[in-house]
Protein backbone atom coordinates (compact mmCIF):
# COMPACT_ATOMS: atom_id res chain seq x y z
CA UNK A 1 108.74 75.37 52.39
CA UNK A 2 106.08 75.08 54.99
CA UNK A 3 103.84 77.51 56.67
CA UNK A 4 101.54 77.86 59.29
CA UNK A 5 98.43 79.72 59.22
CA UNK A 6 96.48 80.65 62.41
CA UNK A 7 92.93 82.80 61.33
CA UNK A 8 89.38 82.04 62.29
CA UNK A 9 88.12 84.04 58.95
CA UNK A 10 87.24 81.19 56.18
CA UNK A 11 87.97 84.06 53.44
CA UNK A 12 91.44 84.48 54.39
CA UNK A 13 92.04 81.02 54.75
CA UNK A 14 91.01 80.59 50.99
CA UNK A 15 93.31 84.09 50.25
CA UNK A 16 96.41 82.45 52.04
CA UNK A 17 95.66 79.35 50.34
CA UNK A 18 95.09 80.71 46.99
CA UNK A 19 98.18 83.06 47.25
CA UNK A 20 100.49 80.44 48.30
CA UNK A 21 99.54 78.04 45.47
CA UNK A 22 102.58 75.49 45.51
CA UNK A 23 103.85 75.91 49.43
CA UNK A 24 102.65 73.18 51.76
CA UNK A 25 100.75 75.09 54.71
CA UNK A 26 98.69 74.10 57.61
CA UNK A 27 95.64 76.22 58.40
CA UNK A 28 94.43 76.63 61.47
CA UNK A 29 91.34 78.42 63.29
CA UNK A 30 92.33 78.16 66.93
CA UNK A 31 95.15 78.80 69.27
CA UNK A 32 94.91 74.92 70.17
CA UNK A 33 94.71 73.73 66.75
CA UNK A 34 97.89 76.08 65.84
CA UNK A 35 99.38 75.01 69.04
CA UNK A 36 99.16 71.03 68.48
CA UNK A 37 100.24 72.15 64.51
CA UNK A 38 103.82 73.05 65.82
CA UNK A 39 103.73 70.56 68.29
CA UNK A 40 103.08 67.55 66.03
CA UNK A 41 104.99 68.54 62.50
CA UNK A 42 108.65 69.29 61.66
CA UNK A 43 109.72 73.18 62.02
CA UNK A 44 107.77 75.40 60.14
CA UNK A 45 109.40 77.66 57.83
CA UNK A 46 106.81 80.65 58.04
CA UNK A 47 104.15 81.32 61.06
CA UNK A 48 101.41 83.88 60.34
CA UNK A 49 99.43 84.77 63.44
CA UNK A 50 96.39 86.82 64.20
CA UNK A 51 95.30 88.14 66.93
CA UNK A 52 91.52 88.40 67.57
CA UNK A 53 89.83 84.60 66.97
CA UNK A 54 86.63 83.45 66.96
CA UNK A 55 84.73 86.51 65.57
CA UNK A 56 85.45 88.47 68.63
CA UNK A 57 88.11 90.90 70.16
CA UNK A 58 90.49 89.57 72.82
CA UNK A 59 92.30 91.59 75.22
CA UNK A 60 95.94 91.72 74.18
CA UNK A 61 96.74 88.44 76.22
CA UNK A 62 93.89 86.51 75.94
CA UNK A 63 94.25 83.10 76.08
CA UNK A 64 91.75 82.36 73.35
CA UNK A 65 93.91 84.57 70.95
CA UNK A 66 97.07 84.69 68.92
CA UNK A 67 99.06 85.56 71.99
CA UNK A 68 98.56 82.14 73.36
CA UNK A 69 100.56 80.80 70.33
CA UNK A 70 102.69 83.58 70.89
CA UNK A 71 103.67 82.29 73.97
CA UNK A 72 104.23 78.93 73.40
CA UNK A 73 106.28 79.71 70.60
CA UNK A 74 108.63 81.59 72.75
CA UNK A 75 108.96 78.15 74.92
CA UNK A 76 110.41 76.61 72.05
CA UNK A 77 114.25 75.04 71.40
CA UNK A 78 116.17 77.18 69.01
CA UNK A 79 115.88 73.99 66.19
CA UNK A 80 112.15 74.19 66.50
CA UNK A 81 111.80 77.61 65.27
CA UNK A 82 110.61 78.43 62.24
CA UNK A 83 112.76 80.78 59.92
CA UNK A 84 110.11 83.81 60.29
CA UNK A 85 106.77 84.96 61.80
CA UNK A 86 104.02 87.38 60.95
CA UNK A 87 101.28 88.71 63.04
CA UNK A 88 98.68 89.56 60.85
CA UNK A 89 96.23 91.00 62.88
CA UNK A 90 94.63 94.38 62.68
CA UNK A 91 94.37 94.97 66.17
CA UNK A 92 97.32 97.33 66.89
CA UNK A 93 97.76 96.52 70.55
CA UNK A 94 97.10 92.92 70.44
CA UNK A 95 99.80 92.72 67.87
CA UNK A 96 102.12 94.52 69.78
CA UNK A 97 101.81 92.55 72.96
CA UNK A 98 102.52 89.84 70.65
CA UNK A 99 105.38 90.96 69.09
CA UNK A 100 106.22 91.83 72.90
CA UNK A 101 105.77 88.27 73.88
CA UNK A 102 108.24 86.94 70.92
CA UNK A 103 110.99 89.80 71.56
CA UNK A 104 113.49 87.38 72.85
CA UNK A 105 113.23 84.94 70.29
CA UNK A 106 113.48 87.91 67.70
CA UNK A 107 116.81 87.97 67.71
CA UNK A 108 116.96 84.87 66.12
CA UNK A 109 113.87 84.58 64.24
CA UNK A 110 112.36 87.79 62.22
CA UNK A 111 109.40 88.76 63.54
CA UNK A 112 107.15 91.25 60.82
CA UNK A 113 103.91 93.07 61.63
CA UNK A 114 101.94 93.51 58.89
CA UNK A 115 98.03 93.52 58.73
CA UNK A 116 96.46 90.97 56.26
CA UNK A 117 95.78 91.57 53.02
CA UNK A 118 98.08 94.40 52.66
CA UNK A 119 101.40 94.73 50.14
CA UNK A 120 103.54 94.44 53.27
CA UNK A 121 101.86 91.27 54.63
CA UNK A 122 102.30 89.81 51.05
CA UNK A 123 105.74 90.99 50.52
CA UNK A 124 106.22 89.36 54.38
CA UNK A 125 104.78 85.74 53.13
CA UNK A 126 106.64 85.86 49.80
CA UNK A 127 109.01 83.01 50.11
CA UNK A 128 111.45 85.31 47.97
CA UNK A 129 112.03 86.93 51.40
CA UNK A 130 113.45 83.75 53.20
């Protein structure tokens, strides 16, 4: 199991990390960082995204946001998909237009809303739900 973890807040990076004792994961803080994450390594097996980066709120398709990995997500081959992806953000609409963004691709790959920290956001990450 791998997963991929795009969040600017250093408290939810040690959450993730904590909660996912045992999984390999890469965290990352910035679209680019997430971006070069699924560019460079084999498939990922989960992707959590969230929307607003940086300490600031984005307009839903900001290029310094989530969406941007949205987007080049839904670029990718069918075989470098991962198996599921989360947005974790707590900005309704931003989440939305990402979800939006990955509609195509969620046909194939499940695509769960659920903000951070919440039971559905864990129950999402559990890798019982593969």
């Amino acid at each position: 199991m791998k997963y991929l973890f795009l969040d600017d807040d250093p408290h939810r990076h040690r959450q993730f990390i904590q909660y996912t004792i045992g999984i390999s994961k890469v965290m990352t803080a910035t679209p680019s960082e997430a971006i070069a994450a699924l560019t460079e390594n084999d498939p990922f097996d989960v992707v959590c995204l969230d929307h607003d980066l940086g300490g600031k709120v984005y307009q839903p398709s900001d290029e310094n946001s989530g969406f941007a990995v949205c987007q080049f997500l839904a670029t990718l081959p069918a075989d470098r998909l991962p198996k599921k992806i989360i947005i974790h953000s707590f900005n309704p609409e931003g989440a939305k237009n990402m979800r939006n963004e990955l509609y195509e691709i969620g046909h194939i790959v499940p695509v769960t809303t659920a903000a951070f920290g919440t039971d559905d956001f864990w129950e999402a990450v559990s890798t019982e739900n593969l």
